[in-house]
C-alpha atoms as a PDB file:
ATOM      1  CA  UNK A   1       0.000   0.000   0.000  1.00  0.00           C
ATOM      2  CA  UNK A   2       1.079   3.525  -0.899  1.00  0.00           C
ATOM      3  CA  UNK A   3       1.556   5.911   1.881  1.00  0.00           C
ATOM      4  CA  UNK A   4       0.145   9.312   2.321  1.00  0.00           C
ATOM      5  CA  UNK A   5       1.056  12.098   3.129  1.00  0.00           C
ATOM      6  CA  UNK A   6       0.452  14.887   5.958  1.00  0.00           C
ATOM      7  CA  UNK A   7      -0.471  18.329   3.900  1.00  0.00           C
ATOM      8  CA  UNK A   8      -2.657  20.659   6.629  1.00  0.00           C
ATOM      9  CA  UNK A   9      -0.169  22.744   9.612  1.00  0.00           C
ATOM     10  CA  UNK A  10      -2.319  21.143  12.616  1.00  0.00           C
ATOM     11  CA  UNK A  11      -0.943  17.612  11.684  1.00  0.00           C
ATOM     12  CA  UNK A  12       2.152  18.867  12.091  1.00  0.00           C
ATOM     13  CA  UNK A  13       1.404  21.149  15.149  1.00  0.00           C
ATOM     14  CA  UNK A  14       0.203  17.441  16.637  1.00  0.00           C
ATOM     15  CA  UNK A  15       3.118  15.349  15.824  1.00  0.00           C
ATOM     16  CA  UNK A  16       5.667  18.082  17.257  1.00  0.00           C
ATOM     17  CA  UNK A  17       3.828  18.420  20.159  1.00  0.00           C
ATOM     18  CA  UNK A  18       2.371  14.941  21.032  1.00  0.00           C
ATOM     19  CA  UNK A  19       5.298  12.668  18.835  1.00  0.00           C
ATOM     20  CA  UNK A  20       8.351  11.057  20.129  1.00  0.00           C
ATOM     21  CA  UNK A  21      11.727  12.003  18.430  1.00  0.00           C
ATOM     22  CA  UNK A  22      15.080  11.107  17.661  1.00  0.00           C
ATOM     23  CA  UNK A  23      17.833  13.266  16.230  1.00  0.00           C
ATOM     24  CA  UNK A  24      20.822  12.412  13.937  1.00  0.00           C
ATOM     25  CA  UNK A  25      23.040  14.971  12.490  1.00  0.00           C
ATOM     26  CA  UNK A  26      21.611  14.794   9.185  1.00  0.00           C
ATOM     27  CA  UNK A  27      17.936  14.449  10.020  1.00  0.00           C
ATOM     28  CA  UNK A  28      15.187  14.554  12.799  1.00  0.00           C
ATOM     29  CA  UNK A  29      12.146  11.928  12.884  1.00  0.00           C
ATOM     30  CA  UNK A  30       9.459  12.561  15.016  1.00  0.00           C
ATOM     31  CA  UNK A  31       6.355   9.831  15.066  1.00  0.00           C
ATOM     32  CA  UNK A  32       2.991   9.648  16.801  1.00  0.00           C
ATOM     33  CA  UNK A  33       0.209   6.988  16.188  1.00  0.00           C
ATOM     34  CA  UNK A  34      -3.037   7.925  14.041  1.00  0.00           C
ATOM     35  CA  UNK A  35      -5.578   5.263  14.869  1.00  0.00           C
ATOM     36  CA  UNK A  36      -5.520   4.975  10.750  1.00  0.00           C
ATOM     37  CA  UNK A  37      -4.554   1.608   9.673  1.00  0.00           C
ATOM     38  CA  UNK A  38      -1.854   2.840   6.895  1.00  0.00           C
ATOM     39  CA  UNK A  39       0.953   5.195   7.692  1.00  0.00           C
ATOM     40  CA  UNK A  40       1.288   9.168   6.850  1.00  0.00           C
ATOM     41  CA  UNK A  41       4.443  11.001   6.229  1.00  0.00           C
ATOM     42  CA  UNK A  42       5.682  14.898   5.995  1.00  0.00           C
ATOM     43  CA  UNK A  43       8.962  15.812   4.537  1.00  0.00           C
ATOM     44  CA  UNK A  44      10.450  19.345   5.785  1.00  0.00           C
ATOM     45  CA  UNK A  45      13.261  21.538   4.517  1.00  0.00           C
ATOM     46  CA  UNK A  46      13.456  24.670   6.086  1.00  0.00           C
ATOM     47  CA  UNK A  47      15.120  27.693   3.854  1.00  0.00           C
ATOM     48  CA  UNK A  48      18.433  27.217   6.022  1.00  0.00           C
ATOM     49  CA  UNK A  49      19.276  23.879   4.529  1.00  0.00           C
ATOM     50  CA  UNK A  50      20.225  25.371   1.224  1.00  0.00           C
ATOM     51  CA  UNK A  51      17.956  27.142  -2.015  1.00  0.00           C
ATOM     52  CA  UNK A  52      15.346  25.437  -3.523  1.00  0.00           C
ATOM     53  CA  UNK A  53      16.507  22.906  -6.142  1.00  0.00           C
ATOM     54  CA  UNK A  54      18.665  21.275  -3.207  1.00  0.00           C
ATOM     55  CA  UNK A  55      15.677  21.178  -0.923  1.00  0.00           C
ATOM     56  CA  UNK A  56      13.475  20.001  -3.234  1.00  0.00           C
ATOM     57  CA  UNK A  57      16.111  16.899  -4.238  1.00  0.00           C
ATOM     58  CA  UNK A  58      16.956  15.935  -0.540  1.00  0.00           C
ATOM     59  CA  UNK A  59      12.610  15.692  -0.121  1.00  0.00           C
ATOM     60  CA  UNK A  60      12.695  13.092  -3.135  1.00  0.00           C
ATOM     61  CA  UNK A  61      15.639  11.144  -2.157  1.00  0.00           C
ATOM     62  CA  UNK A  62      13.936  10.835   1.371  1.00  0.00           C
ATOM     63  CA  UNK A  63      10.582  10.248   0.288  1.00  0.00           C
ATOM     64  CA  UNK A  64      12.603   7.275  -2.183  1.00  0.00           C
ATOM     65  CA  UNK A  65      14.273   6.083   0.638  1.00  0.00           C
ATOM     66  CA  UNK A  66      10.714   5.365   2.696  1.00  0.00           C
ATOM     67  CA  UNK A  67       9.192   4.279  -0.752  1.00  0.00           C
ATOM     68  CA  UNK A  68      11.729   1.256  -0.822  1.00  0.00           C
ATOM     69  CA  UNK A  69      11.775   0.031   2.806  1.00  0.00           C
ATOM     70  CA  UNK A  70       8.056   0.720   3.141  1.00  0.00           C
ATOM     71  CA  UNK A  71       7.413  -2.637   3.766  1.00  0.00           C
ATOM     72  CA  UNK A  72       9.684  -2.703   6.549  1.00  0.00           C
ATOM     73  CA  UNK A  73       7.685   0.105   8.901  1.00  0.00           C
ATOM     74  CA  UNK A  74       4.994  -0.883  11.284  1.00  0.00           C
ATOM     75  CA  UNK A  75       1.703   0.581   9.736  1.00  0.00           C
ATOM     76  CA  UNK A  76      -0.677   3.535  11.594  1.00  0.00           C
ATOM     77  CA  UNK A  77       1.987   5.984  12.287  1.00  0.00           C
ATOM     78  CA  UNK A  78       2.268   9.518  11.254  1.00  0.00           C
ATOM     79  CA  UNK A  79       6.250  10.419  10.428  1.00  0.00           C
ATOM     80  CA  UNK A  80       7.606  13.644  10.216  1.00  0.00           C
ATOM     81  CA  UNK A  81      11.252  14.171   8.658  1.00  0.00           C
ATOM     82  CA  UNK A  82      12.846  17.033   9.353  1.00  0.00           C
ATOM     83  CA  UNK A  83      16.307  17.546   7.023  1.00  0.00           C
ATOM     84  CA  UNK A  84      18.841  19.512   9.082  1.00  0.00           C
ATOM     85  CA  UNK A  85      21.199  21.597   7.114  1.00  0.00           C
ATOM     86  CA  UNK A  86      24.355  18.693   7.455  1.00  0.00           C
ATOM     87  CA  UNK A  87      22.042  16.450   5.215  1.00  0.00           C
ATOM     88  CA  UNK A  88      22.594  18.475   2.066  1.00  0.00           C
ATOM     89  CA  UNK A  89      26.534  17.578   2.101  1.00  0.00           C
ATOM     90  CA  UNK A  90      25.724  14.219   2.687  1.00  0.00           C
ATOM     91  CA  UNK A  91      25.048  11.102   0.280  1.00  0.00           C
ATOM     92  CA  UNK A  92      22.139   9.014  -0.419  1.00  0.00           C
ATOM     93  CA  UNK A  93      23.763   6.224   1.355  1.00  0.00           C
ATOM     94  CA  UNK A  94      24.244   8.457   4.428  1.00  0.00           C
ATOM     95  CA  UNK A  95      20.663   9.672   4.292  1.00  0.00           C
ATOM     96  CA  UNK A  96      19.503   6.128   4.161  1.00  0.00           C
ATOM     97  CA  UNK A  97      21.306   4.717   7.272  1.00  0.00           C
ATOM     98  CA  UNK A  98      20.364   7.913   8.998  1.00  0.00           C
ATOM     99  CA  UNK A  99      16.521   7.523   8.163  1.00  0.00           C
ATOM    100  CA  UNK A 100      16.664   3.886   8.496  1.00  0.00           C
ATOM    101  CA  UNK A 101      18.300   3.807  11.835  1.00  0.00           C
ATOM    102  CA  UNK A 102      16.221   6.688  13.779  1.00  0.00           C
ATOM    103  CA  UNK A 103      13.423   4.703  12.553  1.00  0.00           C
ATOM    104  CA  UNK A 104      14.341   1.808  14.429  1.00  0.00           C
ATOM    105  CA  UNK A 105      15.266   3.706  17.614  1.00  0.00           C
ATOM    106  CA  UNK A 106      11.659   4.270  17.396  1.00  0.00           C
ATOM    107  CA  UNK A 107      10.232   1.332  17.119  1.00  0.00           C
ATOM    108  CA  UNK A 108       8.914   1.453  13.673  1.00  0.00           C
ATOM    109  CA  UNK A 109      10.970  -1.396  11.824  1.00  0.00           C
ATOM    110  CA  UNK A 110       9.021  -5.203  11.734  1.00  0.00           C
ATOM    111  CA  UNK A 111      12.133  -6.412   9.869  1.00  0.00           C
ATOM    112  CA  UNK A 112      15.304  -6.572   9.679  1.00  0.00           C
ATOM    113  CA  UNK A 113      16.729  -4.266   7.113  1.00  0.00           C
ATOM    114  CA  UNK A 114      20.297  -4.404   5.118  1.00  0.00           C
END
């Protein structure tokens, strides 16, 4: 199942304010649960990070990085990634093992992932 995605500010507002979170020099993941059955994600990239074709490239390359271990998070969670300005120096690789491994300090992997 495809994931969706949180749009409106209040999601947000909730998940900062109600989530748990982790923090890794490259990104931040904050989750809460959503009672939803399937799992919603946000993607931020704040002007300080860099202009807006690197911004816009680090989003994709984390919303890839979910897309192929999707299968590997627990479903009826809302995520929120937060790219700090160290993840636009870093590679895909390094994105990947940060995402993958804050995820797991939270709880959200079922499986063991390479």
């Amino acid at each position: 199942m495809r994931y969706r995605t949180l749009t409106k500010n209040k999601e947000f507002s909730r998940i900062y304010a109600r989530g748990k979170s982790y923090v890794h020099p490259n990104l931040v993941l904050y989750v809460a649960k959503n009672r939803l059955g399937y799992t919603r994600i946000g993607l931020t990239a704040t002007k300080k990070v860099g202009h807006a074709v690197q911004r816009n490239r680090l989003r994709r390359q984390l919303r890839e990085i979910y897309r192929l271990h999707e299968t590997s998070f627990a479903r009826g969670y809302d995520l929120v990634v937060v790219a700090r300005s160290r993840a636009i120096g870093a590679d895909y690789a390094a994105l990947e093992h940060a995402y993958l491994s804050l995820a797991a300090r939270l709880g959200l992997l079922t499986q063991n992932t390479p």
